[in-house]
N, C-alpha and C. Protein backbone atom coordinates (compact mmCIF):
# COMPACT_ATOMS: atom_id res chain seq x y z
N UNK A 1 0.83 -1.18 0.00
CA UNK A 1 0.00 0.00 0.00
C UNK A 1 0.88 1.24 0.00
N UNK A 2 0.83 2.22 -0.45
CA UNK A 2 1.27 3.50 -0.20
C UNK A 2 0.83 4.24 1.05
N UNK A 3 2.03 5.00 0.85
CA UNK A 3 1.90 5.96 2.35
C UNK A 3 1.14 7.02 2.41
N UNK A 4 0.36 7.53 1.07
CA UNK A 4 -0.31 8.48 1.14
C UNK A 4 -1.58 8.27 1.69
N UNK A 5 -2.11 7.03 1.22
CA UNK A 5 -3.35 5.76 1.61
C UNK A 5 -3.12 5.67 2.85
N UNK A 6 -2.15 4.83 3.39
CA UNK A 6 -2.32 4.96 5.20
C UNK A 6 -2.20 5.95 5.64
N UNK A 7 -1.76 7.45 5.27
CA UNK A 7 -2.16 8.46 6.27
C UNK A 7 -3.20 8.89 5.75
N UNK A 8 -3.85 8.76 4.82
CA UNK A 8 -5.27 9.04 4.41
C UNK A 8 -6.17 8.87 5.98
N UNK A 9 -5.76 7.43 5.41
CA UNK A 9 -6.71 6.35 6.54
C UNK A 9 -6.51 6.71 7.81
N UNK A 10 -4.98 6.70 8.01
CA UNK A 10 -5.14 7.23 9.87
C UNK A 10 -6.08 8.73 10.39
N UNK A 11 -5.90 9.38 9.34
CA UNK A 11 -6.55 10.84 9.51
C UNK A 11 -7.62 11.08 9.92
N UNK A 12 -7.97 9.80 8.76
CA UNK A 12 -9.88 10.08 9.08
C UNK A 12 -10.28 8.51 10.27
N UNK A 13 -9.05 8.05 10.34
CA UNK A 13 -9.81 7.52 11.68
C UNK A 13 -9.30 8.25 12.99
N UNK A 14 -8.55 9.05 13.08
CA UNK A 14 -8.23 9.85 14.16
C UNK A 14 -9.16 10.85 14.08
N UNK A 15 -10.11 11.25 13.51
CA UNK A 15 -11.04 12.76 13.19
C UNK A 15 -11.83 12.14 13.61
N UNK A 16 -12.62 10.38 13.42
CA UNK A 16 -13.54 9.87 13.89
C UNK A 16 -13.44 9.75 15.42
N UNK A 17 -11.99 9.37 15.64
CA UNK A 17 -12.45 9.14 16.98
C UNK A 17 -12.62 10.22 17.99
N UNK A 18 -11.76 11.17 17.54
CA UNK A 18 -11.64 12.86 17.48
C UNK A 18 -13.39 12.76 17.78
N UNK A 19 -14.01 12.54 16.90
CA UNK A 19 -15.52 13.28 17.12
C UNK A 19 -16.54 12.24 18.03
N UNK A 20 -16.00 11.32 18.06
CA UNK A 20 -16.69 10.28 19.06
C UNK A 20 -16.71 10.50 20.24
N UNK A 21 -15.08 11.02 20.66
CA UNK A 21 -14.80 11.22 22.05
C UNK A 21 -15.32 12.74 22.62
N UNK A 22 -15.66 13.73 21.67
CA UNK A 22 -16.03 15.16 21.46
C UNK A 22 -17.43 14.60 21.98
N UNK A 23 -18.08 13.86 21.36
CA UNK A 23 -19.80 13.96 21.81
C UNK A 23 -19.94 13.00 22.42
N UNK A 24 -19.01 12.37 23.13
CA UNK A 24 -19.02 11.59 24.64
C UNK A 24 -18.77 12.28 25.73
N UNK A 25 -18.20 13.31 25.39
CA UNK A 25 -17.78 14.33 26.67
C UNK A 25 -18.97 15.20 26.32
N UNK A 26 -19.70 15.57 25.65
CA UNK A 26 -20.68 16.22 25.92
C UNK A 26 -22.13 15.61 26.38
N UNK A 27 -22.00 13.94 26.31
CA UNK A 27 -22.65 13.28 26.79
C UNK A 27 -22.50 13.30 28.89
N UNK A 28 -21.23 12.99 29.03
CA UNK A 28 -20.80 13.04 30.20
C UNK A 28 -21.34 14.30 31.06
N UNK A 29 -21.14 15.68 30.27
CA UNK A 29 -21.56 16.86 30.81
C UNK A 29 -23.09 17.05 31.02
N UNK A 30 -23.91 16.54 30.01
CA UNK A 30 -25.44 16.73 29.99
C UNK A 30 -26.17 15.33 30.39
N UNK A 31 -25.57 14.40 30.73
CA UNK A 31 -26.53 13.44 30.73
C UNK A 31 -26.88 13.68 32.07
N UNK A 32 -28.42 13.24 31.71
CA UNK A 32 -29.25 13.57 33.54
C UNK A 32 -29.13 12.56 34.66
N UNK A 33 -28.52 11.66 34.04
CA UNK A 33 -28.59 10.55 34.96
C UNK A 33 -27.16 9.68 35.31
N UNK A 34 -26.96 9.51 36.57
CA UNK A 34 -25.40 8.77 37.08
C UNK A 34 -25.58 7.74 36.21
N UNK A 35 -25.99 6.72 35.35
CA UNK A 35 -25.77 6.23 34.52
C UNK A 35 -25.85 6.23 33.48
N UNK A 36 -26.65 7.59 32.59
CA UNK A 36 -25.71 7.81 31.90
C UNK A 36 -24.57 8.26 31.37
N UNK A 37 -24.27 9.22 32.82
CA UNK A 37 -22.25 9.57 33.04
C UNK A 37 -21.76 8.24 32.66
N UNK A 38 -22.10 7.38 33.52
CA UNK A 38 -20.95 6.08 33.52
C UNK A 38 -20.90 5.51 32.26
N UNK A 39 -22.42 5.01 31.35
CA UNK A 39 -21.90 4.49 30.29
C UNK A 39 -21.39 5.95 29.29
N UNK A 40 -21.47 7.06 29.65
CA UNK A 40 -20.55 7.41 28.52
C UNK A 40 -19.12 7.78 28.95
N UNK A 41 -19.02 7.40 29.97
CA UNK A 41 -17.22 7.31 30.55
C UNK A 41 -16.48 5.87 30.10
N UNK A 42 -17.60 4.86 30.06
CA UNK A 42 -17.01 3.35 29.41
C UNK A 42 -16.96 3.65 28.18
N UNK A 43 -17.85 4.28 27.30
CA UNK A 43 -17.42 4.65 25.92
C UNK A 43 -16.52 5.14 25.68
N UNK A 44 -16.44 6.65 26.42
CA UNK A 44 -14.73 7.56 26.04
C UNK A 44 -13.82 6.30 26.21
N UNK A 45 -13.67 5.22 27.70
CA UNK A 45 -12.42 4.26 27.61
C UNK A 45 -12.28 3.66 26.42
N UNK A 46 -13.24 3.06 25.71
CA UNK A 46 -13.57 2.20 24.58
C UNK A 46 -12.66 3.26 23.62
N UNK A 47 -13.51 4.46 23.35
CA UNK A 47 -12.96 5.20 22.26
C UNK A 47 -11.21 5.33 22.99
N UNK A 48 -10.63 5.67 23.43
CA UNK A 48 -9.25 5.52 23.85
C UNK A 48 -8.31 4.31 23.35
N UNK A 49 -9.36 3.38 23.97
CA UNK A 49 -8.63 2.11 23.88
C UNK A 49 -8.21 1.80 22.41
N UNK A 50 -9.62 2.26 21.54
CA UNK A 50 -9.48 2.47 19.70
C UNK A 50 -8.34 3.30 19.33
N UNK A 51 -8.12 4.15 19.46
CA UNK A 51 -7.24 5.08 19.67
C UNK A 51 -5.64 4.92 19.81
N UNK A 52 -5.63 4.34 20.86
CA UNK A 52 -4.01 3.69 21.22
C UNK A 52 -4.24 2.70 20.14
N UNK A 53 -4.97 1.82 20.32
CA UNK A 53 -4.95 0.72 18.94
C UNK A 53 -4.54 1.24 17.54
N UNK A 54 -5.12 2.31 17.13
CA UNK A 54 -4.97 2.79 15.82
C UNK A 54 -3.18 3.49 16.15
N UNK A 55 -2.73 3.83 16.78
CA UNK A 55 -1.06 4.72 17.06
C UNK A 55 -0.29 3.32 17.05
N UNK A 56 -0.77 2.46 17.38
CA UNK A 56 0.03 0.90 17.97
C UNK A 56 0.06 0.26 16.23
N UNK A 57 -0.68 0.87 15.40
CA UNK A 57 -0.97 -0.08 14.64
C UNK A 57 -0.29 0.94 13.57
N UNK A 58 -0.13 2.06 13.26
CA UNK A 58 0.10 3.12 12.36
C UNK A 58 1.58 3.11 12.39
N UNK A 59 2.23 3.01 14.11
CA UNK A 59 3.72 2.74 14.49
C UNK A 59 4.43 1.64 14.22
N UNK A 60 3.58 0.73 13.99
CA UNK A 60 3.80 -1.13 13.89
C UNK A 60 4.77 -1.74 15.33
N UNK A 61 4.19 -0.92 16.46
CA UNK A 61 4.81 -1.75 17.93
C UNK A 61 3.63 -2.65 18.75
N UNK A 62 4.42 -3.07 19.42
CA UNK A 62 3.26 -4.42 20.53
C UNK A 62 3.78 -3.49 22.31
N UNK A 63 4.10 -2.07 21.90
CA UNK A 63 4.59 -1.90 23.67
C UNK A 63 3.36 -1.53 24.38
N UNK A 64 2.15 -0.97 23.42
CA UNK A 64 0.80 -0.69 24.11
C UNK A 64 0.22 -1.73 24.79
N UNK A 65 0.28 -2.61 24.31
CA UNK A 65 -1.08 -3.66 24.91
C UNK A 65 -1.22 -3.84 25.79
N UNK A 66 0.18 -3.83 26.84
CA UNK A 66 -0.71 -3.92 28.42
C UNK A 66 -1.16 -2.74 28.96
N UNK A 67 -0.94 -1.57 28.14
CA UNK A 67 -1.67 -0.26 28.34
C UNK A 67 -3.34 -0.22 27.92
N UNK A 68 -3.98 -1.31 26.86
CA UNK A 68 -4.71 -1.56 25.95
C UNK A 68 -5.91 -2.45 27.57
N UNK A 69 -4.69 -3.52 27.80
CA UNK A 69 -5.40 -4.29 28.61
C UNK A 69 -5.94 -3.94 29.40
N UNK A 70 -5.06 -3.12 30.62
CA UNK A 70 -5.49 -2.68 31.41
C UNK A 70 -6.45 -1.51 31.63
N UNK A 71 -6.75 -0.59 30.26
CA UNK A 71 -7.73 0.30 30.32
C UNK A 71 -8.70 -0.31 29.86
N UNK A 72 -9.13 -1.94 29.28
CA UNK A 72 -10.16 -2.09 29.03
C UNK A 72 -10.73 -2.95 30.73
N UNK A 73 -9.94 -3.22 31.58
CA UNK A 73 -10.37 -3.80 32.38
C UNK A 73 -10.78 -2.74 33.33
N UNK A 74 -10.19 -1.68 33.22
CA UNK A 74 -10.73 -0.60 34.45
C UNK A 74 -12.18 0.03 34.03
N UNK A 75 -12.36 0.30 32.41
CA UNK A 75 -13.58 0.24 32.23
C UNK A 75 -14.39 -0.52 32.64
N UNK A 76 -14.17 -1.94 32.41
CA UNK A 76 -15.39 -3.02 32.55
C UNK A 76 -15.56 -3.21 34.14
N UNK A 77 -14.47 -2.89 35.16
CA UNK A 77 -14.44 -3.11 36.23
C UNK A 77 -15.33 -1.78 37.22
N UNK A 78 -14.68 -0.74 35.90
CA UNK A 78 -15.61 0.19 36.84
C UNK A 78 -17.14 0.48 36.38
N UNK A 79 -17.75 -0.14 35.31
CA UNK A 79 -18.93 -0.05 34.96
C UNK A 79 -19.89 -0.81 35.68
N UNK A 80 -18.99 -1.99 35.54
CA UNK A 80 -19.95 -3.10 36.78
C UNK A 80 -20.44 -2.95 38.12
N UNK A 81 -18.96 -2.22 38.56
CA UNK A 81 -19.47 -1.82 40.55
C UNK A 81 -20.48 -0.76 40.24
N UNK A 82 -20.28 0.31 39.21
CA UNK A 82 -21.72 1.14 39.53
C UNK A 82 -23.03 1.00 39.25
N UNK A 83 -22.63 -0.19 38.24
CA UNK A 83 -24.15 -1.03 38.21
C UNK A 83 -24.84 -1.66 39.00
N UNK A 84 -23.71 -2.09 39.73
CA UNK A 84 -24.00 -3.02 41.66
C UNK A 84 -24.17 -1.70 42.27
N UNK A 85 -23.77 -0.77 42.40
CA UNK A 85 -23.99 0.01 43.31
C UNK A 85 -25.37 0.82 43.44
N UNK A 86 -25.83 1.33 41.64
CA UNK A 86 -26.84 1.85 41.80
C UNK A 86 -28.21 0.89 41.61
N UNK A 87 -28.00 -0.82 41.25
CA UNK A 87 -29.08 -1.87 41.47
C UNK A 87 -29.09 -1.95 43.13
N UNK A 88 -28.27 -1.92 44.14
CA UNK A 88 -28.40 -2.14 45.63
C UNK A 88 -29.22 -0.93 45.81
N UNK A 89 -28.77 0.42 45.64
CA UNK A 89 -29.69 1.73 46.03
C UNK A 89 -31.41 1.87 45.23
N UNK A 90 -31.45 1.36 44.40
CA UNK A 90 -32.37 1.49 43.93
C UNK A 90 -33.17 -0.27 45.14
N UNK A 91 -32.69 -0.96 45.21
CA UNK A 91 -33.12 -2.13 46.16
C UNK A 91 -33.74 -1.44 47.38
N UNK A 92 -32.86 -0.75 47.68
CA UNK A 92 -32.96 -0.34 49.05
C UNK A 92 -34.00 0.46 49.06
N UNK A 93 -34.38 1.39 47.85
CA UNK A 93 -35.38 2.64 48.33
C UNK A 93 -36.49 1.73 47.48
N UNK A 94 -36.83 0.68 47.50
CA UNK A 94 -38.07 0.11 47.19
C UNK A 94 -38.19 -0.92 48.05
N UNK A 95 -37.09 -0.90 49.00
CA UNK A 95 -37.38 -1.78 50.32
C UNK A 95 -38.35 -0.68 51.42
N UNK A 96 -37.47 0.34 51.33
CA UNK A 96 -38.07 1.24 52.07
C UNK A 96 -39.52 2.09 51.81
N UNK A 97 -39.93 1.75 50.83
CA UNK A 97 -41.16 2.39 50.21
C UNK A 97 -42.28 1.61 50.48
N UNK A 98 -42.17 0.39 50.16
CA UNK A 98 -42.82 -0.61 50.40
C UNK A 98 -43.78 -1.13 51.85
């Protein structure tokens, strides 16, 4: 392939993710609800994680991936406890209503 073609390509996938992560943070700012902060904070990780992937892949190195790994696990790790956290509170105030 030519090099004009892969920086074509990186451009417009860096502008994409460029605009993904742009209206995830404006998701984060306006969303009305603590969950939907959180899932659009697991998205921005997601979009990141794409991100380093696309620099890892444009550079042709393997030194990201446990950078790769570990931000996909802090996402998934931290999406889950606030899913436990806000299924227990929501438990609780329909224990108490009841």
């Amino acid at each position: 392939m030519s090099t004009s073609f892969l920086t074509v390509m990186t451009i417009l996938g860096g502008g994409m993710l460029f605009a993904a992560a742009a209206l995830t943070l404006v998701r984060v700012a306006r969303g009305p609800t603590i969950l939907d902060r959180v899932v659009a904070i697991d998205v921005l990780i997601a979009v990141l994680v794409c991100a380093l992937g696309l620099e890892a892949a444009v550079n042709q190195h393997d030194t990201t991936l446990p950078i790769l790994v570990s931000l996909s696990l802090v996402g998934f790790v931290g999406a889950v406890s606030v899913a436990r956290f806000v299924s227990r509170d929501r438990d609780d105030d329909e224990g108490v209503r009841a």
